[in-house]
C-alpha atoms as a PDB file:
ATOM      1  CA  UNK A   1      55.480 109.517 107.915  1.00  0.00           C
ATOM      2  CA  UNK A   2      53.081 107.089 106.841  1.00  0.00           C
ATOM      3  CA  UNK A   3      50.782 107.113 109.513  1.00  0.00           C
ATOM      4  CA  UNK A   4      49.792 110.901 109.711  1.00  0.00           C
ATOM      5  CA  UNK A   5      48.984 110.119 105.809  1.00  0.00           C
ATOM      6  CA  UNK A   6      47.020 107.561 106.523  1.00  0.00           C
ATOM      7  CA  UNK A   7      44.623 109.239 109.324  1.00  0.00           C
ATOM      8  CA  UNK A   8      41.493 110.060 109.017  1.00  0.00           C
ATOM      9  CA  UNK A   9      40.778 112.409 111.598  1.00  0.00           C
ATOM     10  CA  UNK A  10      41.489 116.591 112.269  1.00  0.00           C
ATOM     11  CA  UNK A  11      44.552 116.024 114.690  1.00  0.00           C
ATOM     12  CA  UNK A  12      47.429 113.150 115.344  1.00  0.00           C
ATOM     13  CA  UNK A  13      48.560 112.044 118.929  1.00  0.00           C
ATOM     14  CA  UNK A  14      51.797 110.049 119.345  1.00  0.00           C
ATOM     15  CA  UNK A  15      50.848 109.185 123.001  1.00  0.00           C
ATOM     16  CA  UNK A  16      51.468 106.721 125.684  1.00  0.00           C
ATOM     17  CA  UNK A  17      49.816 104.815 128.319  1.00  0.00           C
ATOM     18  CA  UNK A  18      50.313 106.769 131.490  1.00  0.00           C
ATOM     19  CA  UNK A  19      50.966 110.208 130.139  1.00  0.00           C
ATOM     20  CA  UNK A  20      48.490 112.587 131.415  1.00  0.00           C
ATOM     21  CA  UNK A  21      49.340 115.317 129.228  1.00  0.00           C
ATOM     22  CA  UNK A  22      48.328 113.098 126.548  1.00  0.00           C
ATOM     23  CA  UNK A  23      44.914 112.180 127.998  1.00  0.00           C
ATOM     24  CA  UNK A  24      44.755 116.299 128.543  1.00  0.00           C
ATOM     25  CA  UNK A  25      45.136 117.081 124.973  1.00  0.00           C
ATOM     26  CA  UNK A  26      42.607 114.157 123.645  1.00  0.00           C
ATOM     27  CA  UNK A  27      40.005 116.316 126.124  1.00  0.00           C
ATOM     28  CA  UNK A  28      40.972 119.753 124.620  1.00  0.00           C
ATOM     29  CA  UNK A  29      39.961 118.253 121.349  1.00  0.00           C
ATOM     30  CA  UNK A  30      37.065 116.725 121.971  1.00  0.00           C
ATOM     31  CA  UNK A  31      35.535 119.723 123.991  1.00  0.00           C
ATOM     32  CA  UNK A  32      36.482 121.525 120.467  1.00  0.00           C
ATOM     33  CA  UNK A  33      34.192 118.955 118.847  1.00  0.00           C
ATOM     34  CA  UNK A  34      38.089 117.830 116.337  1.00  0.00           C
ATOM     35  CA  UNK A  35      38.027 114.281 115.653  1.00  0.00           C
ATOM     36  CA  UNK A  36      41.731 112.380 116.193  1.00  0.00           C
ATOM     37  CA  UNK A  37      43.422 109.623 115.783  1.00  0.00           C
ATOM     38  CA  UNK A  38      46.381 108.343 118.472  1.00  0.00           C
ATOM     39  CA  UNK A  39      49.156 105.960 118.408  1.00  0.00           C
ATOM     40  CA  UNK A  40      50.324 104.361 121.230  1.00  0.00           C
ATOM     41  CA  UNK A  41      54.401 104.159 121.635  1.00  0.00           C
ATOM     42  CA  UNK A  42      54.566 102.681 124.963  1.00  0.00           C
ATOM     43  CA  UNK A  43      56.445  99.715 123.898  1.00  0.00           C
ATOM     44  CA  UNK A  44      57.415 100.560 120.597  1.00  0.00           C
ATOM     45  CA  UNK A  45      61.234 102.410 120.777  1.00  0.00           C
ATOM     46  CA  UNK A  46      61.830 102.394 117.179  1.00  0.00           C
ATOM     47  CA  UNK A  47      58.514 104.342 115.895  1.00  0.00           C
ATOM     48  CA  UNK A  48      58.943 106.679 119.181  1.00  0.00           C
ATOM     49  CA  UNK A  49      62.359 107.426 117.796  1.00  0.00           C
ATOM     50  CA  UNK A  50      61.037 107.945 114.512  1.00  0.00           C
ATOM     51  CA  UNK A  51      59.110 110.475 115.975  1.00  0.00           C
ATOM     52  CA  UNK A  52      62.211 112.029 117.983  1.00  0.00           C
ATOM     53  CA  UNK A  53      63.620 112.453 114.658  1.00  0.00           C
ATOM     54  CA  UNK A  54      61.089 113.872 113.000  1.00  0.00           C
ATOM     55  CA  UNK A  55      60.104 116.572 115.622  1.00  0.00           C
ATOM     56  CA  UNK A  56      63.104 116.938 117.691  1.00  0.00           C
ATOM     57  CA  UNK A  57      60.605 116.634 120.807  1.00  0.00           C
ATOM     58  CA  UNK A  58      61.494 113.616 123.035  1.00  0.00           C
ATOM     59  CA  UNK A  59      58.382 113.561 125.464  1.00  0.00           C
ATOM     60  CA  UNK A  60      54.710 112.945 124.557  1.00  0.00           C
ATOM     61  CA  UNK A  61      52.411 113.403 123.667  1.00  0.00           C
ATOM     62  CA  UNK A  62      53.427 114.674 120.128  1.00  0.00           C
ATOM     63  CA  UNK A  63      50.379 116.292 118.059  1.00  0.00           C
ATOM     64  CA  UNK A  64      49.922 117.175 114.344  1.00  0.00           C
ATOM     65  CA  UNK A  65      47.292 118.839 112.974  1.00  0.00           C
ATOM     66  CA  UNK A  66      46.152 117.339 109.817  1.00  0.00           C
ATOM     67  CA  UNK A  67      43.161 119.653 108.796  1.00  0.00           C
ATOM     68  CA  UNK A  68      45.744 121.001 105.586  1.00  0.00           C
ATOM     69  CA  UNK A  69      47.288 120.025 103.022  1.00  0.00           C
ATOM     70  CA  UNK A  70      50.466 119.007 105.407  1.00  0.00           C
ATOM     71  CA  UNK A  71      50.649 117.767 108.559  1.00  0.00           C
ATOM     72  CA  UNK A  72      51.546 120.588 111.150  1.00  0.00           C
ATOM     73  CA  UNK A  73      53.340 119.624 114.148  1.00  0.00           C
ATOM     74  CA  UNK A  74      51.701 121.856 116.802  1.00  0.00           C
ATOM     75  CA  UNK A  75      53.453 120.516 119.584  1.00  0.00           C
ATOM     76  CA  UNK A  76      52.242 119.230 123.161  1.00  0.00           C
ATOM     77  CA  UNK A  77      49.252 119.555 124.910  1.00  0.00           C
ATOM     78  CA  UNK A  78      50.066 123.158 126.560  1.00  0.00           C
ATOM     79  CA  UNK A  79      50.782 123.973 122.874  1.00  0.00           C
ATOM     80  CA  UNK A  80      47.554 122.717 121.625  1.00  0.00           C
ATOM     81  CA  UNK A  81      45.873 124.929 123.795  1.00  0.00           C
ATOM     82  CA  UNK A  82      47.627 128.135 122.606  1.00  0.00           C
ATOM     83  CA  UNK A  83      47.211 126.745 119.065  1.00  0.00           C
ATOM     84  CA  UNK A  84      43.468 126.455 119.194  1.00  0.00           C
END
């Protein structure tokens, strides 16, 4: 996907509006001092879906860690935690 190329930041967020989870995992990371960059699906079924694809994971948010060489889907925010 194009737009985890294109970041430039240490993690990805595929978020929405009113998802507190989401809004949970921008916090974790910026108590952990890791810049990131979101994208906002609310009304926008066709890049969601690209996501669904891509991760198999239908809820948000969806978060990649870009710090490598690849992007590394880590997963939502309870997995962020246990990933950091």
């Amino acid at each position: 996907m194009t737009l985890l190329n294109r970041a430039d930041s240490d993690f990805f967020i595929v978020s929405t509006n009113v998802c507190p989870y989401c809004f949970k995992a921008k916090r974790i990371l910026d108590g952990q001092r890791l810049s990131w960059t979101d994208v906002n699906v609310q009304n926008d079924r066709e890049l969601r879906m690209e996501f669904v694809a891509m991760t198999g994971h239908r809820t948000v948010p969806l978060i990649f860690d870009l710090r490598g060489d690849e992007p590394v889907f880590v997963g939502g925010s309870d997995d962020l935690e246990v990933y950091l």
